[in-house]
C-alpha atoms as a PDB file:
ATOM      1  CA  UNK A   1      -0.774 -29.764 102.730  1.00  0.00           C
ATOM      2  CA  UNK A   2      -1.763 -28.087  99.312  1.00  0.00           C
ATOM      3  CA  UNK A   3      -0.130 -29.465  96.385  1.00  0.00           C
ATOM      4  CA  UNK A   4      -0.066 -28.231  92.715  1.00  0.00           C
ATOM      5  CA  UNK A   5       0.751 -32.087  91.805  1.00  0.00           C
ATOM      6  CA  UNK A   6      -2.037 -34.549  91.747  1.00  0.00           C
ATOM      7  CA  UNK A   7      -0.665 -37.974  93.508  1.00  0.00           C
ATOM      8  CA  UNK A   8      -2.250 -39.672  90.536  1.00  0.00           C
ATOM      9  CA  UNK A   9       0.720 -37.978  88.219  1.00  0.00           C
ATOM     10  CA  UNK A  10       2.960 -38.412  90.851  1.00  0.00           C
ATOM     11  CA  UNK A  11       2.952 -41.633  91.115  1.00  0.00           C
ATOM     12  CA  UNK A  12       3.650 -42.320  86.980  1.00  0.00           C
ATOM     13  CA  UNK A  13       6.118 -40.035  87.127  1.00  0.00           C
ATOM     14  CA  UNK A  14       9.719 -41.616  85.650  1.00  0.00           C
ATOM     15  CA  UNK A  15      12.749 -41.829  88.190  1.00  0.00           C
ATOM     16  CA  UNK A  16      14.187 -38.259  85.765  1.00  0.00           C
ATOM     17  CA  UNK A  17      10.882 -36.837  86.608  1.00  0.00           C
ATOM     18  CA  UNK A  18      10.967 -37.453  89.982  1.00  0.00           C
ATOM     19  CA  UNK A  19      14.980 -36.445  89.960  1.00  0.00           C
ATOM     20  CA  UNK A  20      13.888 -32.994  88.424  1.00  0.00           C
ATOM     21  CA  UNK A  21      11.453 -32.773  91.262  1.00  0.00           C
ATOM     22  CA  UNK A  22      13.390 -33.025  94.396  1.00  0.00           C
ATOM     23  CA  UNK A  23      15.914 -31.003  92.103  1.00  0.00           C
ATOM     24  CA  UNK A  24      12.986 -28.323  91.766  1.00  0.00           C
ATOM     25  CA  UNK A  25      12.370 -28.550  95.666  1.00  0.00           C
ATOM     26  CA  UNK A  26      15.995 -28.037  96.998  1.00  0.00           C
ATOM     27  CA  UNK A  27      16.936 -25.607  94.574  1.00  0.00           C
ATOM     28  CA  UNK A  28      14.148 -23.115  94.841  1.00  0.00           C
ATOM     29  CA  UNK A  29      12.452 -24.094  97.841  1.00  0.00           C
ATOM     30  CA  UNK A  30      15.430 -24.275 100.425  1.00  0.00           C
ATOM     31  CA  UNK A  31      18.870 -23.357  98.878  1.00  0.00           C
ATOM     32  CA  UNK A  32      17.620 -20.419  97.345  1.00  0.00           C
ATOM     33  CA  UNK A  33      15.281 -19.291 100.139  1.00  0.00           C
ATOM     34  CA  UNK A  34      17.537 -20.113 102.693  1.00  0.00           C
ATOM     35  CA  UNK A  35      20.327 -17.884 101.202  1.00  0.00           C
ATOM     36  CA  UNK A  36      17.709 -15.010 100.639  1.00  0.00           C
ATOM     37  CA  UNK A  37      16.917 -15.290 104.591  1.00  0.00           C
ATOM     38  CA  UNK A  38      20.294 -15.848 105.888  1.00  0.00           C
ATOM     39  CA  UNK A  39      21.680 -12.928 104.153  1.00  0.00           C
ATOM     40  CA  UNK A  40      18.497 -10.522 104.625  1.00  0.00           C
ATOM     41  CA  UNK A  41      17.864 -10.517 100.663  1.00  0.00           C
ATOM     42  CA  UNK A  42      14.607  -9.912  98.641  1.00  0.00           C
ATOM     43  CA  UNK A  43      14.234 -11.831  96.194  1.00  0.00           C
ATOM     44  CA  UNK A  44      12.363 -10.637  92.787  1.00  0.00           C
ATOM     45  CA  UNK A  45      11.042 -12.265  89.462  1.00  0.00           C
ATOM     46  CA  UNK A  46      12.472 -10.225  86.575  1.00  0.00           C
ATOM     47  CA  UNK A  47      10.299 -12.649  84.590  1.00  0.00           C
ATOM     48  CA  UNK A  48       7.195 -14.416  84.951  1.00  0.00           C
ATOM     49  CA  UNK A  49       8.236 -17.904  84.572  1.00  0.00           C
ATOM     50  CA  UNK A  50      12.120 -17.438  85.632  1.00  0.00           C
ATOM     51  CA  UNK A  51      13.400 -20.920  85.712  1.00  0.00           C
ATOM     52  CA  UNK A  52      12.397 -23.484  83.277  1.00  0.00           C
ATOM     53  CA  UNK A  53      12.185 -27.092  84.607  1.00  0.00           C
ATOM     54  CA  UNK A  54      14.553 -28.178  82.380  1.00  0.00           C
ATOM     55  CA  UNK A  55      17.103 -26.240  84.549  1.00  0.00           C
ATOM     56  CA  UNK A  56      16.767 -28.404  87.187  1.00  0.00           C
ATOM     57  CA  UNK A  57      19.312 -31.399  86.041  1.00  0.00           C
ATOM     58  CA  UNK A  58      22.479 -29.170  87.413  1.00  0.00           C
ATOM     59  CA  UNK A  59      22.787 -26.573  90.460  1.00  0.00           C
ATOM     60  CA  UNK A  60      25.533 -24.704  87.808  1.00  0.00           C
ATOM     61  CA  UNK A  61      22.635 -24.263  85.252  1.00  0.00           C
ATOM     62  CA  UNK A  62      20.078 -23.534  87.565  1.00  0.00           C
ATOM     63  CA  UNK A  63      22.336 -21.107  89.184  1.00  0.00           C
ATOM     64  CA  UNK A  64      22.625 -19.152  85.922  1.00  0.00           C
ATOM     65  CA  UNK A  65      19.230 -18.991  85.341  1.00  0.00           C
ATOM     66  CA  UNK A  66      18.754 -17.411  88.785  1.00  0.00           C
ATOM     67  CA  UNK A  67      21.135 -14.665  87.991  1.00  0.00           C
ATOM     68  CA  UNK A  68      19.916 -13.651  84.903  1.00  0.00           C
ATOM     69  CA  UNK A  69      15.901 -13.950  85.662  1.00  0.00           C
ATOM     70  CA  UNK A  70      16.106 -12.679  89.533  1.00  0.00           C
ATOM     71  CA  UNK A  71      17.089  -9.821  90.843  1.00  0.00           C
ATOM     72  CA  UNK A  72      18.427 -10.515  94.478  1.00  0.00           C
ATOM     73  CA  UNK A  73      19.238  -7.252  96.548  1.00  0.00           C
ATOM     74  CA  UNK A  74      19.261  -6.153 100.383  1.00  0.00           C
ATOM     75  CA  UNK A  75      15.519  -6.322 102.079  1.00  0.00           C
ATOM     76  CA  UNK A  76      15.631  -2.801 103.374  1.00  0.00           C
ATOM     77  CA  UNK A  77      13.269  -3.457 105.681  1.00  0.00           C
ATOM     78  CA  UNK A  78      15.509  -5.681 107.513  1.00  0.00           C
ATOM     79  CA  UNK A  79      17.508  -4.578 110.741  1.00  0.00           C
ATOM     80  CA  UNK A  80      20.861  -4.588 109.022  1.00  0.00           C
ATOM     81  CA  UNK A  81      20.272  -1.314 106.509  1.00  0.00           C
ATOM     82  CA  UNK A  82      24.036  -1.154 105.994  1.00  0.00           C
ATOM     83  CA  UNK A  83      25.038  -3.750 103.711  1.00  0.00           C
ATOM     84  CA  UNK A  84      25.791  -3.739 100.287  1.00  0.00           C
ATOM     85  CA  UNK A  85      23.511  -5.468  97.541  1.00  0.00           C
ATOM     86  CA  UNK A  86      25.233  -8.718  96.748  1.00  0.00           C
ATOM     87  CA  UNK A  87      27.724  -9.073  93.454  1.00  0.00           C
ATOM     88  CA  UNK A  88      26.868 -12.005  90.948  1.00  0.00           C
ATOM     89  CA  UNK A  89      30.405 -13.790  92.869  1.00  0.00           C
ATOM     90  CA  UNK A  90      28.945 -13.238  95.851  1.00  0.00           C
ATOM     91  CA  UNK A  91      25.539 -14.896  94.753  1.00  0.00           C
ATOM     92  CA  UNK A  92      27.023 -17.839  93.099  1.00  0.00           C
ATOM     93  CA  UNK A  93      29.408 -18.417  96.284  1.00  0.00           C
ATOM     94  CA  UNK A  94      26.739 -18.055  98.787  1.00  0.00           C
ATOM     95  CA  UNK A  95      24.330 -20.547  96.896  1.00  0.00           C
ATOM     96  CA  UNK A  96      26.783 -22.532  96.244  1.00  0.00           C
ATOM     97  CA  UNK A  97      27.895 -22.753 100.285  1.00  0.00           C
ATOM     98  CA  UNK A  98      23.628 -23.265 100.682  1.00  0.00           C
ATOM     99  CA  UNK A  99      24.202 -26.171  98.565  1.00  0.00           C
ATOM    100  CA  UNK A 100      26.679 -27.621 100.434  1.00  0.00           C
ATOM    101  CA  UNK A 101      24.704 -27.284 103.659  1.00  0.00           C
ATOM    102  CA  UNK A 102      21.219 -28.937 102.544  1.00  0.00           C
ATOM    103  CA  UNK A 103      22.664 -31.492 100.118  1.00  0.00           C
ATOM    104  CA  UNK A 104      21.854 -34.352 102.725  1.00  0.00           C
ATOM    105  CA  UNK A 105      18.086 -33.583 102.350  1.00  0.00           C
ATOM    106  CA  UNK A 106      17.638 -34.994  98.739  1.00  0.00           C
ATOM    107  CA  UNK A 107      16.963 -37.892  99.419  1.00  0.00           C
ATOM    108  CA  UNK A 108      13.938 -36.816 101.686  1.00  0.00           C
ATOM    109  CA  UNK A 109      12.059 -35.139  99.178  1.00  0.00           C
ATOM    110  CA  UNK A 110      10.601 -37.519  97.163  1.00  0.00           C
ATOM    111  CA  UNK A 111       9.442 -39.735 100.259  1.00  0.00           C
ATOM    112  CA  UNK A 112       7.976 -36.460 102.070  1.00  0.00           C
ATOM    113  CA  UNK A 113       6.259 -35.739  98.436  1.00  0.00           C
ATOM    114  CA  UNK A 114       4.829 -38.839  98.434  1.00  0.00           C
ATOM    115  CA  UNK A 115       3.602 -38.518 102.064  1.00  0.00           C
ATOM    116  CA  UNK A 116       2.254 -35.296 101.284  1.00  0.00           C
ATOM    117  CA  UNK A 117       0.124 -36.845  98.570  1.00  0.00           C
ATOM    118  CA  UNK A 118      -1.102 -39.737 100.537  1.00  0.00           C
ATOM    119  CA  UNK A 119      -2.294 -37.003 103.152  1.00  0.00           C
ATOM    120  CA  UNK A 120      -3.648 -34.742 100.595  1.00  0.00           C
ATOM    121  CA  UNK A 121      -6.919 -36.448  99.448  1.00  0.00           C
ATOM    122  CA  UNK A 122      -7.976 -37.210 103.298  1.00  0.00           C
ATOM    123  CA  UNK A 123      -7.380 -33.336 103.905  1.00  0.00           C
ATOM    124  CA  UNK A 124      -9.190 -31.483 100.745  1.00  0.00           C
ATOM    125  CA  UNK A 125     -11.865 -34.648 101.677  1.00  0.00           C
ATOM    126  CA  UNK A 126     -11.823 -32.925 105.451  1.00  0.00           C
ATOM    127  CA  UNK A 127     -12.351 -29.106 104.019  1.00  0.00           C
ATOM    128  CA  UNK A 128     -14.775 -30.217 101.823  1.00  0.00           C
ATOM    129  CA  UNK A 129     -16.896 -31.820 104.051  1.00  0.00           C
ATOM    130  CA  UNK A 130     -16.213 -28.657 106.905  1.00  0.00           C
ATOM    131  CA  UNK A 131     -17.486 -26.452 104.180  1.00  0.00           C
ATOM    132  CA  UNK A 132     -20.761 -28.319 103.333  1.00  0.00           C
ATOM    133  CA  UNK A 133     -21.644 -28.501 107.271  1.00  0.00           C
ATOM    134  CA  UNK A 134     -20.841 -25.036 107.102  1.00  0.00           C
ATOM    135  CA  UNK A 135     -23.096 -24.001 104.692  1.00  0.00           C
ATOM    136  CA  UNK A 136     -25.540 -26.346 106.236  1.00  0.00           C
ATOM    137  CA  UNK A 137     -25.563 -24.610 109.862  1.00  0.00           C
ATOM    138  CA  UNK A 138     -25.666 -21.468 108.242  1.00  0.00           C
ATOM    139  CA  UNK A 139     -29.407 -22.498 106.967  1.00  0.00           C
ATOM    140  CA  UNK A 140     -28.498 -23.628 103.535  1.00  0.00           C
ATOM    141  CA  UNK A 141     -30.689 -26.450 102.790  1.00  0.00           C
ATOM    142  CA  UNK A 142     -29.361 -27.681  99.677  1.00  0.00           C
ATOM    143  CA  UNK A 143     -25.427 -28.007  99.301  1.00  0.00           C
ATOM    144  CA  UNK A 144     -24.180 -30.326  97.480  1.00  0.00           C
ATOM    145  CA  UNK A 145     -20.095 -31.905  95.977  1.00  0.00           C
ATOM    146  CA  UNK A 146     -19.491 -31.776  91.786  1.00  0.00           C
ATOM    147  CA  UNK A 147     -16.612 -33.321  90.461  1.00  0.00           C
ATOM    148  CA  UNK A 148     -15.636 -30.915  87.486  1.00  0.00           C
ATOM    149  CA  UNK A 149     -12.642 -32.578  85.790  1.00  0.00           C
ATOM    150  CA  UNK A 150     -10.712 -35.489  86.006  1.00  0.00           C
ATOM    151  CA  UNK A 151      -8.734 -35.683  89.664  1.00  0.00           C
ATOM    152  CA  UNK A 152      -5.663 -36.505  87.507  1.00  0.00           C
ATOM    153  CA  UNK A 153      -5.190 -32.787  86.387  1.00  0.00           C
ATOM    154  CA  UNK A 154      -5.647 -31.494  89.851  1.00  0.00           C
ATOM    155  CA  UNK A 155      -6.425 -32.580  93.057  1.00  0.00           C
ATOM    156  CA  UNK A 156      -8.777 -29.518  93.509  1.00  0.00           C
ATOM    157  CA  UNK A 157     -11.618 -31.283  91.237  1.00  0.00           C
ATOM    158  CA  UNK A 158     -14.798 -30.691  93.179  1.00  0.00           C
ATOM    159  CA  UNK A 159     -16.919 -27.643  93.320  1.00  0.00           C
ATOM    160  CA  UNK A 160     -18.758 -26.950  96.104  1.00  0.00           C
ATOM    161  CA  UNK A 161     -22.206 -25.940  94.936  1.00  0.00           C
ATOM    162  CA  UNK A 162     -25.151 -24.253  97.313  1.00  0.00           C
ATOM    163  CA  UNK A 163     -29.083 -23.372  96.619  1.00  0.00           C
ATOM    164  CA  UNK A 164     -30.244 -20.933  99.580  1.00  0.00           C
END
């Protein structure tokens, strides 16, 4: 249930923002892995940030930016050892056909995120409070929860702090 996004944001995000989000999602998270795994590829950053957000308003443009920041070959350490590495055709077609397949879960993402983030202060809350009882059976008399910044810039605000 870990989430880079703090519901707070989230939830003032515009309806682009959130558009660029689900785009974000599909893209990377299932069209691209998805091909990867389907075709036994690896996938590796040429860069260290290899697709800028603002990539995210077209598959086409995203697509390009894929190409020419990844490097996608065969995972050798897959069963299948005798396949070629993929040409940049062969990329564009076979994200392109991953496209085609997933499309029907836009729509999802945005009420899953949202989920997610209703969930996700209840959870941390839950860890939180395991690790302090924790600490606590473990003899450590004085344990104790400091917020360090404001929950709007992450939800992982809280330090757990301990005096054995």
């Amino acid at each position: 249930m870990a989430a880079q996004e703090s519901g707070l944001r989230w939830d003032n995000q515009t309806e682009e923002q959130h558009l660029k989000h689900a785009n974000n999602v599909i893209f990377r998270a299932i069209i691209l892995e998805d091909y990867c795994q389907q075709g036994n590829f690896k996938l590796k950053k040429l860069k260290r940030k290899c697709a800028n957000k603002s990539k995210y308003d077209g598959f086409d443009e995203y697509v390009e930016t894929i190409l020419l920041n990844h490097e996608i070959t065969m995972d050798h350490s897959s069963p299948n050892k005798t396949m070629q590495n993929p040409s940049h055709e062969e990329i564009i077609s076979g994200l392109h056909s991953r496209f085609e397949c997933h499309k029907s879960l836009f729509p999802l993402v945005e009420p899953i995120t949202g989920l997610q983030l209703a969930l996700q202060q209840v959870l941390e809350s839950l860890v939180l409070l395991d690790r302090v009882l924790w600490l606590r059976e473990s003899q450590v008399n004085k344990v104790w929860l400091q917020p360090i910044f404001d929950p709007q810039l992450s939800p992982r605000c809280v330090a757990l702090c301990a005096v054995k």
